[in-house]
PDB file of N, CA and C in Angstrom:
ATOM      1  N   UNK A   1     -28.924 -35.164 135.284  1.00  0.00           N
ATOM      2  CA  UNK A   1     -28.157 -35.459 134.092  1.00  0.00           C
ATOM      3  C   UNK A   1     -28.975 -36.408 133.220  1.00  0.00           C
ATOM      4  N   UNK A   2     -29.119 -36.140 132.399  1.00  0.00           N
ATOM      5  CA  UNK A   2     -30.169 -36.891 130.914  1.00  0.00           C
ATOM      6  C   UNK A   2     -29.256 -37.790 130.432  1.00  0.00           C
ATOM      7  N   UNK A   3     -29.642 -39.180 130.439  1.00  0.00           N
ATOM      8  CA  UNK A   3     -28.553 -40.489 129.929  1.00  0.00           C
ATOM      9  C   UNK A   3     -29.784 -40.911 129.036  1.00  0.00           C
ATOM     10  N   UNK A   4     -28.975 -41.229 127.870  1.00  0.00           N
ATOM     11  CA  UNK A   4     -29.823 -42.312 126.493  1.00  0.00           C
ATOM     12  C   UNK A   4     -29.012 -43.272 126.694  1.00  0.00           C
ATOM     13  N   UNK A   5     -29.578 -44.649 126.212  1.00  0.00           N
ATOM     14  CA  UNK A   5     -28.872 -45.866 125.495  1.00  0.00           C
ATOM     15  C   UNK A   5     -28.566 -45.499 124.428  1.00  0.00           C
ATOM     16  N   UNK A   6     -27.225 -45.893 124.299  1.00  0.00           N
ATOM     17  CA  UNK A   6     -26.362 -45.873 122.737  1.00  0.00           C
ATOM     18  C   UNK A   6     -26.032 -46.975 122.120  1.00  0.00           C
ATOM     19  N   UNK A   7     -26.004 -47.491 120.865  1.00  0.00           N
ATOM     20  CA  UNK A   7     -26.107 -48.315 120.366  1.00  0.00           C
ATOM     21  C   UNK A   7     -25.539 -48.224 119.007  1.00  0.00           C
ATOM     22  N   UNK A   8     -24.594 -49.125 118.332  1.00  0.00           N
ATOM     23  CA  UNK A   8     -24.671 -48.864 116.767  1.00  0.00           C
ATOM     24  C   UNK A   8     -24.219 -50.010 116.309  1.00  0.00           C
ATOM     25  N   UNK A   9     -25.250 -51.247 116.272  1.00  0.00           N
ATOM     26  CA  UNK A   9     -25.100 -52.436 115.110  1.00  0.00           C
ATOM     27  C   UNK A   9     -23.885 -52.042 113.988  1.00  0.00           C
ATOM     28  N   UNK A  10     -23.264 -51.544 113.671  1.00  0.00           N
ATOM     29  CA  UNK A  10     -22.797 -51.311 112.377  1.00  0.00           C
ATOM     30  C   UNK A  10     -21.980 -52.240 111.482  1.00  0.00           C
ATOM     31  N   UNK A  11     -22.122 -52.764 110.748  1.00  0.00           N
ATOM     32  CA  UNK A  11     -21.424 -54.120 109.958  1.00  0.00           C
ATOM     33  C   UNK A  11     -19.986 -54.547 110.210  1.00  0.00           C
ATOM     34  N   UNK A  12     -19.383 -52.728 110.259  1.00  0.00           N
ATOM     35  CA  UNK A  12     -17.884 -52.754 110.169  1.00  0.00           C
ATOM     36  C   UNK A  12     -17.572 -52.925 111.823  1.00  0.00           C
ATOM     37  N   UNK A  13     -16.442 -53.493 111.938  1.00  0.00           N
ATOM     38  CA  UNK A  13     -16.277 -54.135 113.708  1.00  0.00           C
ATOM     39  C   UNK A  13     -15.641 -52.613 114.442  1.00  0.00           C
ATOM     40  N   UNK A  14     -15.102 -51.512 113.250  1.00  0.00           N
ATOM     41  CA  UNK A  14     -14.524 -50.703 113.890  1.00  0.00           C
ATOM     42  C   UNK A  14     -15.650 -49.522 114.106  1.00  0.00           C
ATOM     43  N   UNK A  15     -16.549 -49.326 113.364  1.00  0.00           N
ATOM     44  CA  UNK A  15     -17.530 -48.468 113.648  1.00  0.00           C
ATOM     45  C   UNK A  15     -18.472 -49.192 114.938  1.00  0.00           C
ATOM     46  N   UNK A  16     -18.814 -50.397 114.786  1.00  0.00           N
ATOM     47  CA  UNK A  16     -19.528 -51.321 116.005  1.00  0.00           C
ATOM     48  C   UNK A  16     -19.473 -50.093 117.471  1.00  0.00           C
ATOM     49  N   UNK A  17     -20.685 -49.806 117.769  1.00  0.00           N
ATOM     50  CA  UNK A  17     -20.427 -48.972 119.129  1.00  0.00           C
ATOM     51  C   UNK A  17     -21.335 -50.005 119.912  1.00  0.00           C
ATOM     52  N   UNK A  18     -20.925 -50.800 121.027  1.00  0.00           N
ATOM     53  CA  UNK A  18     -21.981 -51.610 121.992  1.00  0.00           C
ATOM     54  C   UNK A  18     -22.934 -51.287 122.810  1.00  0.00           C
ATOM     55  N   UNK A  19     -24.015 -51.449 122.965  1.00  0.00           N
ATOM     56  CA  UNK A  19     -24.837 -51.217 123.543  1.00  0.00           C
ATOM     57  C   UNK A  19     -24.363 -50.478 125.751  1.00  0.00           C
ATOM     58  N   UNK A  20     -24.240 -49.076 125.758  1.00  0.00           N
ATOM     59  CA  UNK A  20     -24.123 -48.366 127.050  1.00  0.00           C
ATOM     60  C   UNK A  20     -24.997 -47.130 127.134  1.00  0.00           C
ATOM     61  N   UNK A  21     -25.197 -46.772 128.635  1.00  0.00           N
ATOM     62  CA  UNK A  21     -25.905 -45.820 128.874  1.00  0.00           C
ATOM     63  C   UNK A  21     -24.810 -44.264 128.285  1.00  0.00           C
ATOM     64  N   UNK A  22     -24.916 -42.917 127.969  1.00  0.00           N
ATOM     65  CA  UNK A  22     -24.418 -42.344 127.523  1.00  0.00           C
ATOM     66  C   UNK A  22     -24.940 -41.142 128.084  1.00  0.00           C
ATOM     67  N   UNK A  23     -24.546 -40.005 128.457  1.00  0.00           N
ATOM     68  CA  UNK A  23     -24.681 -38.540 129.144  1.00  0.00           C
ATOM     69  C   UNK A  23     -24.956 -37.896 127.255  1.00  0.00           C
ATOM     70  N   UNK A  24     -25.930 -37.256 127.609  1.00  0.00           N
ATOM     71  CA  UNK A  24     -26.590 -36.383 126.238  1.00  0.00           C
ATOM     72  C   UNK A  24     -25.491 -35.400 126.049  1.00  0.00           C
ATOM     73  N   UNK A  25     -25.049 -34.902 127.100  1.00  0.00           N
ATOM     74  CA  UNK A  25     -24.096 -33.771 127.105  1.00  0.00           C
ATOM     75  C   UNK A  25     -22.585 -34.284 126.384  1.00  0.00           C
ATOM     76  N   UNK A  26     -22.391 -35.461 126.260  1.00  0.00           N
ATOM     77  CA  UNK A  26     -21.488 -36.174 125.803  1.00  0.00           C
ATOM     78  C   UNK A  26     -21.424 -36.360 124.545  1.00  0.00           C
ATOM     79  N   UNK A  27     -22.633 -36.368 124.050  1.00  0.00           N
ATOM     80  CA  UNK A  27     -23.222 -37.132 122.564  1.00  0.00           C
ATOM     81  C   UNK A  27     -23.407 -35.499 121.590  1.00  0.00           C
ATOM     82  N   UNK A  28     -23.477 -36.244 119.946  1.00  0.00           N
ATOM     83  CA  UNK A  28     -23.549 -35.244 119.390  1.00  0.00           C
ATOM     84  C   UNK A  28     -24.513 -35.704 118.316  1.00  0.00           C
ATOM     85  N   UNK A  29     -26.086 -35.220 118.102  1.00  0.00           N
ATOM     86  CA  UNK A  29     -26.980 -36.001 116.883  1.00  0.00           C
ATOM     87  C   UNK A  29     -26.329 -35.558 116.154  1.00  0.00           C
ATOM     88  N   UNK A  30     -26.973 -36.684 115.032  1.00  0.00           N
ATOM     89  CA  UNK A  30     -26.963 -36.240 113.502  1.00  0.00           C
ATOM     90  C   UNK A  30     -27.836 -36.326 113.250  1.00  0.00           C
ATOM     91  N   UNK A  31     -28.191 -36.219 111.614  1.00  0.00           N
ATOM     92  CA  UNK A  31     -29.838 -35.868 111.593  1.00  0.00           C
ATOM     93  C   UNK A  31     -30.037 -37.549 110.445  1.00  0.00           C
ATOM     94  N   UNK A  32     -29.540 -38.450 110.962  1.00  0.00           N
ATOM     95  CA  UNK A  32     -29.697 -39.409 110.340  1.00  0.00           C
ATOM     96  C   UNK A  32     -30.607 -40.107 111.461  1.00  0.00           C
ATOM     97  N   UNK A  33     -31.627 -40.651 111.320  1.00  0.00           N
ATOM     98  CA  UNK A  33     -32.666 -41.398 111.705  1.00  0.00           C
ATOM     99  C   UNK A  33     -33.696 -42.560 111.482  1.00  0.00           C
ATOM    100  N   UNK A  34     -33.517 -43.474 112.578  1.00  0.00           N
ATOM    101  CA  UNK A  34     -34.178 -45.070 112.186  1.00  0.00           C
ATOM    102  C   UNK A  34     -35.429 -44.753 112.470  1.00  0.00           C
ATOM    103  N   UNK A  35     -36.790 -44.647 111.417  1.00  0.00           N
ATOM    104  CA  UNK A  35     -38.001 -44.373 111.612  1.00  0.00           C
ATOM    105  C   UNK A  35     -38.375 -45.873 112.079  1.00  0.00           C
ATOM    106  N   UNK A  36     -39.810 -44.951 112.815  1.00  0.00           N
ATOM    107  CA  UNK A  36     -40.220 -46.738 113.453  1.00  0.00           C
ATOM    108  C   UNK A  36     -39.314 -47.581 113.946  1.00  0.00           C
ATOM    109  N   UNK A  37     -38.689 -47.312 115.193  1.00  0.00           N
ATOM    110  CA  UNK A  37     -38.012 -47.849 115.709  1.00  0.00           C
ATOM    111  C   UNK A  37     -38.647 -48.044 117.314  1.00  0.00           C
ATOM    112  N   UNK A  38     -39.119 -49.099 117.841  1.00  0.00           N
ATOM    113  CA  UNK A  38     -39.717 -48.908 118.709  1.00  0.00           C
ATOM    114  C   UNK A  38     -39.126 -49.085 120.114  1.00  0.00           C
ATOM    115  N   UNK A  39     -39.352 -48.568 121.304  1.00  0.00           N
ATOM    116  CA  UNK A  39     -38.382 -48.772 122.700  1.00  0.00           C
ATOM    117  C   UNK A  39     -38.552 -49.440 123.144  1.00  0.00           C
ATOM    118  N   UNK A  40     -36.942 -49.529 123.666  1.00  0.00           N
ATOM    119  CA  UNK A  40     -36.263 -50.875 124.378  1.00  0.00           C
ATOM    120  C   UNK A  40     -36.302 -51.840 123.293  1.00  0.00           C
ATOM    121  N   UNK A  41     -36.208 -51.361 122.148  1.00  0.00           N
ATOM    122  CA  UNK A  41     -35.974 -52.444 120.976  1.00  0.00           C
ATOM    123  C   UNK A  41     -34.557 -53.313 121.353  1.00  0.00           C
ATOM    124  N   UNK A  42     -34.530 -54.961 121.059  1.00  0.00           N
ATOM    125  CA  UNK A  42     -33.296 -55.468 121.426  1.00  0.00           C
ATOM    126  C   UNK A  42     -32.048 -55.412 120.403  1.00  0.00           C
ATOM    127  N   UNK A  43     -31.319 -56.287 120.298  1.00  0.00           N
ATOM    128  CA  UNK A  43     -29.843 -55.825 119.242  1.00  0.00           C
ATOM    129  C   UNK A  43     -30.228 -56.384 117.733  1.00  0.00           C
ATOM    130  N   UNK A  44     -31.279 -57.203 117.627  1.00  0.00           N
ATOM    131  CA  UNK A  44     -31.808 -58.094 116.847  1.00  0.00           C
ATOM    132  C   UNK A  44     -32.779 -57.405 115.726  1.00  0.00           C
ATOM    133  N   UNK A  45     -33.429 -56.666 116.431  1.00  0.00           N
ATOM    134  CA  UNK A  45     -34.691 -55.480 116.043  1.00  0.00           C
ATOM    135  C   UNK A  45     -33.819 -54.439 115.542  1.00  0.00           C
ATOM    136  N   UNK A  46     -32.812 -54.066 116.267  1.00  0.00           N
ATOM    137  CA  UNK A  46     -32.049 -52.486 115.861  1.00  0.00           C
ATOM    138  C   UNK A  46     -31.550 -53.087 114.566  1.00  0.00           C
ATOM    139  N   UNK A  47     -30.441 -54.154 114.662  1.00  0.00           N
ATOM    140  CA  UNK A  47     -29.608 -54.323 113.533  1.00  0.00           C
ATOM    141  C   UNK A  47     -30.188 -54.310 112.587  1.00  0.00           C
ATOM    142  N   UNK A  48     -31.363 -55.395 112.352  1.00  0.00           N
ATOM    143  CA  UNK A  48     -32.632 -55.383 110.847  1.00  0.00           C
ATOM    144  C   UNK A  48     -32.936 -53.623 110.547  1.00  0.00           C
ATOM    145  N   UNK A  49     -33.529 -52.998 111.378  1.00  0.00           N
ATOM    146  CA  UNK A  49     -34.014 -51.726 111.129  1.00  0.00           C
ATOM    147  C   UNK A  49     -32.696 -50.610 110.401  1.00  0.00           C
ATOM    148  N   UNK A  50     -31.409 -51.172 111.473  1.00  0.00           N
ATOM    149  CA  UNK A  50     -30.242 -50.263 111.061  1.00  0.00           C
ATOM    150  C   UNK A  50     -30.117 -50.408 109.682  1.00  0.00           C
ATOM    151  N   UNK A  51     -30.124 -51.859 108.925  1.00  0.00           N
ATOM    152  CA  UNK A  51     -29.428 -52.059 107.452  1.00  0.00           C
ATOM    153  C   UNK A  51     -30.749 -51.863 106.395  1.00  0.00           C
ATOM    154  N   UNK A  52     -32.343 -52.143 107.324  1.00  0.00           N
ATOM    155  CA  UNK A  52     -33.030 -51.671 106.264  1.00  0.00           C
ATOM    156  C   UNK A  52     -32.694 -50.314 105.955  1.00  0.00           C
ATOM    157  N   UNK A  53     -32.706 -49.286 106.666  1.00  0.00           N
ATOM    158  CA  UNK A  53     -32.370 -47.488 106.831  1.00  0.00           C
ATOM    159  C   UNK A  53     -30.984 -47.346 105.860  1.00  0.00           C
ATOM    160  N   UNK A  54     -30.367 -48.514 105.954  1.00  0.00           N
ATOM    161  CA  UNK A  54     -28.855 -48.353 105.372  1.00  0.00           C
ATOM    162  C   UNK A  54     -28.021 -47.022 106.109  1.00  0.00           C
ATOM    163  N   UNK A  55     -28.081 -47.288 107.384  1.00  0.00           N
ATOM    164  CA  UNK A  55     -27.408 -46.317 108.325  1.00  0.00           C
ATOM    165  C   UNK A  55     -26.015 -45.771 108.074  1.00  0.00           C
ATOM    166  N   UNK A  56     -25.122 -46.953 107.743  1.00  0.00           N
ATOM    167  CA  UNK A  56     -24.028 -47.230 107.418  1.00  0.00           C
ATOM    168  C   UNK A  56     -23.531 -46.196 106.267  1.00  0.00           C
ATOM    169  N   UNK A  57     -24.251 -46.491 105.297  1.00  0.00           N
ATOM    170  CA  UNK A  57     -24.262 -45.936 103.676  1.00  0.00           C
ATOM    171  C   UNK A  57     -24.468 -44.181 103.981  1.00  0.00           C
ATOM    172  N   UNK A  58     -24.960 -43.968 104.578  1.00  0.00           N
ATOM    173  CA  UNK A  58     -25.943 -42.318 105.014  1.00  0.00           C
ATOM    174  C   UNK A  58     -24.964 -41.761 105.756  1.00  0.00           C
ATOM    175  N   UNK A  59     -24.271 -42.607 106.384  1.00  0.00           N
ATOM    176  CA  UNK A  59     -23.705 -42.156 107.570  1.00  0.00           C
ATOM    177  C   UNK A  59     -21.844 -41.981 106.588  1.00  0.00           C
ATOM    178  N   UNK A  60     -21.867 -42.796 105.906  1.00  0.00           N
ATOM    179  CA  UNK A  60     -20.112 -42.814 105.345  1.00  0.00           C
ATOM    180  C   UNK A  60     -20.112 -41.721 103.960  1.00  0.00           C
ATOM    181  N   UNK A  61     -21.501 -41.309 103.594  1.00  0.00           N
ATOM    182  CA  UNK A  61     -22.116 -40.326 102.603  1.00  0.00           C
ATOM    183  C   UNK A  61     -22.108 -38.652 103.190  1.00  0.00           C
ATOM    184  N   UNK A  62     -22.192 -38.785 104.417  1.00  0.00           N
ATOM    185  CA  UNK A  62     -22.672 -37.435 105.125  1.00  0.00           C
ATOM    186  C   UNK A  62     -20.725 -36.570 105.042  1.00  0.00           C
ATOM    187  N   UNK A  63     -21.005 -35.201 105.555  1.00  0.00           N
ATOM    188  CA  UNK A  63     -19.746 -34.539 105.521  1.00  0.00           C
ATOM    189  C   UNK A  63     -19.176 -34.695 106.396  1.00  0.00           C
ATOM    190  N   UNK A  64     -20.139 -34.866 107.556  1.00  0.00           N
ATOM    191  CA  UNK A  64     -19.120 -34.973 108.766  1.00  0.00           C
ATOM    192  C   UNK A  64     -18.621 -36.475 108.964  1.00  0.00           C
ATOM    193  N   UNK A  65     -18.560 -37.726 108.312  1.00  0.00           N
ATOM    194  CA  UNK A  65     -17.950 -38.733 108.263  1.00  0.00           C
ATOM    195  C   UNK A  65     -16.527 -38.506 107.294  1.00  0.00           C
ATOM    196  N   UNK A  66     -16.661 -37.669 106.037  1.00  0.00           N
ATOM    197  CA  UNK A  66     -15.593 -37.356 104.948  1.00  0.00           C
ATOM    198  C   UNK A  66     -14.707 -36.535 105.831  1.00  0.00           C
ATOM    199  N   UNK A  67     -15.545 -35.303 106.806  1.00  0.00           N
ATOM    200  CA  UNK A  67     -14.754 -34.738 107.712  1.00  0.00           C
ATOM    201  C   UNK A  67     -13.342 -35.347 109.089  1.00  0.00           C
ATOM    202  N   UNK A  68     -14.557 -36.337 109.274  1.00  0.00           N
ATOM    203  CA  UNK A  68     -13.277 -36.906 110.211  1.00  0.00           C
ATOM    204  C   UNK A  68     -12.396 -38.388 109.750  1.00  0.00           C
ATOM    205  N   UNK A  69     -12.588 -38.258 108.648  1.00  0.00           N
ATOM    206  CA  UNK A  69     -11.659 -39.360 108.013  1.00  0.00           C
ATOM    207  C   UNK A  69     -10.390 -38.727 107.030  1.00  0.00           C
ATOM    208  N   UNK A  70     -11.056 -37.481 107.259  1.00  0.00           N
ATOM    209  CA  UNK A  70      -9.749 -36.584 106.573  1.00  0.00           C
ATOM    210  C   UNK A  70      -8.990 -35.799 107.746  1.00  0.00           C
ATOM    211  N   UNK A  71      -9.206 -35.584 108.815  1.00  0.00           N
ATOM    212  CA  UNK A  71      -8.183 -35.645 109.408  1.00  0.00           C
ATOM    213  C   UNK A  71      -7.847 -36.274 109.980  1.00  0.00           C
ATOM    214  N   UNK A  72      -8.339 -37.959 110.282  1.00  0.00           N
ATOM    215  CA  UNK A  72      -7.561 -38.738 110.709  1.00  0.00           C
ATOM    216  C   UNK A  72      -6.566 -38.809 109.869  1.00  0.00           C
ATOM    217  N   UNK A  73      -6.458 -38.785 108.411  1.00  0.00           N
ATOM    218  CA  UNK A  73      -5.800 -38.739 107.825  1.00  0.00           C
ATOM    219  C   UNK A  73      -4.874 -38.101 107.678  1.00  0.00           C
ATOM    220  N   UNK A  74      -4.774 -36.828 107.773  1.00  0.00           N
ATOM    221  CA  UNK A  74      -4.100 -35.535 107.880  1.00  0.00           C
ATOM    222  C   UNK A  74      -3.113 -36.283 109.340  1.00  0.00           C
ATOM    223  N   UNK A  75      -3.933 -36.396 110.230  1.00  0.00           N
ATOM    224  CA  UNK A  75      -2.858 -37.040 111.529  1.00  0.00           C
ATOM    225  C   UNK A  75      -1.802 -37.800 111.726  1.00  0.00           C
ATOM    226  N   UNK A  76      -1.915 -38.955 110.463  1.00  0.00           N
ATOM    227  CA  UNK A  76      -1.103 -40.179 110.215  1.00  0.00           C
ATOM    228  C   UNK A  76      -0.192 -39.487 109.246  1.00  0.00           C
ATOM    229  N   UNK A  77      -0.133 -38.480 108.995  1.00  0.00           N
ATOM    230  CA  UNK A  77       0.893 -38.043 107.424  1.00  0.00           C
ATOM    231  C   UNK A  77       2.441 -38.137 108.292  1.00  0.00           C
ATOM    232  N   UNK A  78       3.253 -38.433 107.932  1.00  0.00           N
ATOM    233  CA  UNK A  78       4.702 -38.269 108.192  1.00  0.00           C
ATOM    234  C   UNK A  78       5.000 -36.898 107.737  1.00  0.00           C
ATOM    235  N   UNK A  79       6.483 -36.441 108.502  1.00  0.00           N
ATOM    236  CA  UNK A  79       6.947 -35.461 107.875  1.00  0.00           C
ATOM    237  C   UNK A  79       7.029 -35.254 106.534  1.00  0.00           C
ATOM    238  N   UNK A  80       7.140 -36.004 106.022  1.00  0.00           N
ATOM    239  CA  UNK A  80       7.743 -35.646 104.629  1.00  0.00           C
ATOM    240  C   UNK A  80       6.255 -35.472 104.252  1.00  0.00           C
ATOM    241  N   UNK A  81       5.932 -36.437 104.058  1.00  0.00           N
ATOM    242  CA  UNK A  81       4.056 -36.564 103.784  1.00  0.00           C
ATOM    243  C   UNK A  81       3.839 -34.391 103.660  1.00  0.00           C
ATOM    244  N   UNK A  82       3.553 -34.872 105.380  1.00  0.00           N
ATOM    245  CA  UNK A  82       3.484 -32.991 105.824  1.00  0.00           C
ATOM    246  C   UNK A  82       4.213 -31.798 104.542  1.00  0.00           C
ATOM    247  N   UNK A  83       5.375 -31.797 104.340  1.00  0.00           N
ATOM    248  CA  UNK A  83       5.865 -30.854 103.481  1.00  0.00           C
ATOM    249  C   UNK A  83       5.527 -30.933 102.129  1.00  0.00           C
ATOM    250  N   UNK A  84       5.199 -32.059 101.464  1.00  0.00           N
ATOM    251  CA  UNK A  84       4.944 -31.961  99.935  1.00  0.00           C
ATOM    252  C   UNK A  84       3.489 -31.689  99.935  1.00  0.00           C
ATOM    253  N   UNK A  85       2.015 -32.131 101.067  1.00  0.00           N
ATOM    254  CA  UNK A  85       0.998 -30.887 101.007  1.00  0.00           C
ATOM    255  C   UNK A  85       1.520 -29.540 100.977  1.00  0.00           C
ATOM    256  N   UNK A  86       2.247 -29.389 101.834  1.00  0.00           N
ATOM    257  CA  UNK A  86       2.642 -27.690 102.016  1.00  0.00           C
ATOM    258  C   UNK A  86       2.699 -27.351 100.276  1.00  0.00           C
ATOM    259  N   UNK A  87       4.037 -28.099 100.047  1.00  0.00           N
ATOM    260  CA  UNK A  87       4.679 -27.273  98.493  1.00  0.00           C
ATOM    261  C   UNK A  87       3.546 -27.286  97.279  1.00  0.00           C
ATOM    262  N   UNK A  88       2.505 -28.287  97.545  1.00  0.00           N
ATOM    263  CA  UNK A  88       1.214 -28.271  96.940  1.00  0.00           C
ATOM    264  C   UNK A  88       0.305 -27.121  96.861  1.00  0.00           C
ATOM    265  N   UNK A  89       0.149 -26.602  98.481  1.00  0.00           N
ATOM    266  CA  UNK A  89      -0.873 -25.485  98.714  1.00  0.00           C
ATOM    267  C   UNK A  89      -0.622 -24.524  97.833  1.00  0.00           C
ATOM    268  N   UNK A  90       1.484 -24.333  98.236  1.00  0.00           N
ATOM    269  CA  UNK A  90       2.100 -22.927  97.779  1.00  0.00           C
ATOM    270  C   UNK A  90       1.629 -22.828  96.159  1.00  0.00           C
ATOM    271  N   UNK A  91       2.068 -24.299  95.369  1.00  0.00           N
ATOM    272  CA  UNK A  91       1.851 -24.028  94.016  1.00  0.00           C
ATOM    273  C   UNK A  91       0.592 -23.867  93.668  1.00  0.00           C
ATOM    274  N   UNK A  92      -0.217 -24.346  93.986  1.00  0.00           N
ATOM    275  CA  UNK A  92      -1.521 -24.106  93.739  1.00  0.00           C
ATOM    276  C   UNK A  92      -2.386 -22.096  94.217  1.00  0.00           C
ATOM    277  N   UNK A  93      -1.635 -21.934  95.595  1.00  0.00           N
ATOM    278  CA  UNK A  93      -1.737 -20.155  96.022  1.00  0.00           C
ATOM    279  C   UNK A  93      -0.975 -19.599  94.798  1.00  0.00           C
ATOM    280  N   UNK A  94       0.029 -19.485  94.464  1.00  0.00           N
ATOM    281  CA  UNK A  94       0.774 -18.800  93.457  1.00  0.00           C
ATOM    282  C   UNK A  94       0.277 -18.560  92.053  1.00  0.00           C
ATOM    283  N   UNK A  95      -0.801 -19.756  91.633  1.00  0.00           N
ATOM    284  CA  UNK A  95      -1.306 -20.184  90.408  1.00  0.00           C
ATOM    285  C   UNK A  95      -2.729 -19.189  90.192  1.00  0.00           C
ATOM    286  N   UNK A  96      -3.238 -19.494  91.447  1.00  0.00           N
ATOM    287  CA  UNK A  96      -4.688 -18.355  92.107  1.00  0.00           C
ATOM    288  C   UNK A  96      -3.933 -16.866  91.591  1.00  0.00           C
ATOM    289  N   UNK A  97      -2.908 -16.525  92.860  1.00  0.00           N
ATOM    290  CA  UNK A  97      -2.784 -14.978  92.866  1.00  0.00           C
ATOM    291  C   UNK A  97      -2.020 -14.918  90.918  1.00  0.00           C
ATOM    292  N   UNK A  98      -1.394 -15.565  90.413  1.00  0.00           N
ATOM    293  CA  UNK A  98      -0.732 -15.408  88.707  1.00  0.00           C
ATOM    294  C   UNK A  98      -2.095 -14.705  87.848  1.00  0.00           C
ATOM    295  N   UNK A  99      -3.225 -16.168  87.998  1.00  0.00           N
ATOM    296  CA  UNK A  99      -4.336 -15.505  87.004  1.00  0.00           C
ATOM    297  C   UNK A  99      -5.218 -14.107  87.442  1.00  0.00           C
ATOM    298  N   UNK A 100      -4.867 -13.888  88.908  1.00  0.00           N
ATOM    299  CA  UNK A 100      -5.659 -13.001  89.733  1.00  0.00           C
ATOM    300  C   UNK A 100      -5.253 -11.499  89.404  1.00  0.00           C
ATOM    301  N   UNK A 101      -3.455 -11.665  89.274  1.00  0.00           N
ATOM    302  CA  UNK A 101      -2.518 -10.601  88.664  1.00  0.00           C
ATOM    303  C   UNK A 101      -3.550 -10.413  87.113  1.00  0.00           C
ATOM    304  N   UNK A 102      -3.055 -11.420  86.084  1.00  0.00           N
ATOM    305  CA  UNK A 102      -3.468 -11.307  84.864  1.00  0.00           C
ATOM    306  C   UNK A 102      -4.642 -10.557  84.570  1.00  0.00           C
ATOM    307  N   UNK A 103      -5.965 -10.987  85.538  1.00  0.00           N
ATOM    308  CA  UNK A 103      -6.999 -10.677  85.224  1.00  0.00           C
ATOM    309  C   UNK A 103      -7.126  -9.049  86.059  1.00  0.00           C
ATOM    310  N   UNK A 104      -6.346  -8.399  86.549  1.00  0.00           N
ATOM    311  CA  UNK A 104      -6.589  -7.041  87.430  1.00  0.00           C
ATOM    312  C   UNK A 104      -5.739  -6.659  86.334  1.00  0.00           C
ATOM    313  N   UNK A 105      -4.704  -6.952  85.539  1.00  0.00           N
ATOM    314  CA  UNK A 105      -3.405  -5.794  84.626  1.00  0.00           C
ATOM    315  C   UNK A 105      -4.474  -5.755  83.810  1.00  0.00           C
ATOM    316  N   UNK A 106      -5.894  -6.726  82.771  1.00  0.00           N
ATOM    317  CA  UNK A 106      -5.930  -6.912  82.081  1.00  0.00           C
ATOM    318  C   UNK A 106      -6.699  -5.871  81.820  1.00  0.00           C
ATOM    319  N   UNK A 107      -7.644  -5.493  83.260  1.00  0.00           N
ATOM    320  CA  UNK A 107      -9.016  -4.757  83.602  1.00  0.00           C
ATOM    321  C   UNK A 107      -8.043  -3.491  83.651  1.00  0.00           C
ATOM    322  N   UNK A 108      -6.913  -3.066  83.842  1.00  0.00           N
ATOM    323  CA  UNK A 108      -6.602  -1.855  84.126  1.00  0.00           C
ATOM    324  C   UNK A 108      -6.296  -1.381  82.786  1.00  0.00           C
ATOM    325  N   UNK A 109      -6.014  -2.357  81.745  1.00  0.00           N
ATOM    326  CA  UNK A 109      -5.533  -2.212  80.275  1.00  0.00           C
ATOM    327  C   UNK A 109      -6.884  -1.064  79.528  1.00  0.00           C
ATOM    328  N   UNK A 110      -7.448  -1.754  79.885  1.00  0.00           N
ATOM    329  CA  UNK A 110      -9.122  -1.369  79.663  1.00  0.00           C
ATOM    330  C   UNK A 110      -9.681  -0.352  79.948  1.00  0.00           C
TER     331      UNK A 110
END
């Protein structure tokens, strides 16, 4: 079984991941990367390198951070929350298929 050290200095206390050994099979890269970073670097060395890279910034920029902050979001919605997206989708589907109608009667006019 292939174990890395994991690590993530990160400013914010809730992103903060502490320094543990980690199963690769567990982990998932991204393609965000601290160049020149040298091994067995200590917490002192990472953190400087992390905020020169601006890890943080790259990392709250990327899709898959927008990705899982939108459905944490989506998770916390209350019922009600829940139904007025719904009546949103519908009006917004109805608005699609209206001009979709318009524009097929318009082509058949033709």
């Amino acid at each position: 079984m292939k174990q890395v050290l994991v690590e993530g200095p990160s400013s914010d206390s809730k992103a903060a991941v502490p320094r543990h050994s980690a199963s690769l099979s567990d982990l998932s890269l991204t393609p965000i990367v601290i160049e020149k970073l040298p091994r067995a670097a200590g917490h002192t060395a990472l953190k400087a390198l992390w905020e020169k890279n601006s890890v943080d910034s790259k990392w709250n920029n990327s899709a898959w951070a927008k990705n899982r902050e939108r459905s944490v979001k989506r998770k916390q919605l209350t019922d009600f929350e829940r139904f007025k997206v719904m009546r949103l989708r519908k009006q917004a589907r109805f608005e699609v298929r209206k001009q979709f109608a318009a524009s097929r009667a318009q082509a058949t006019k033709a």
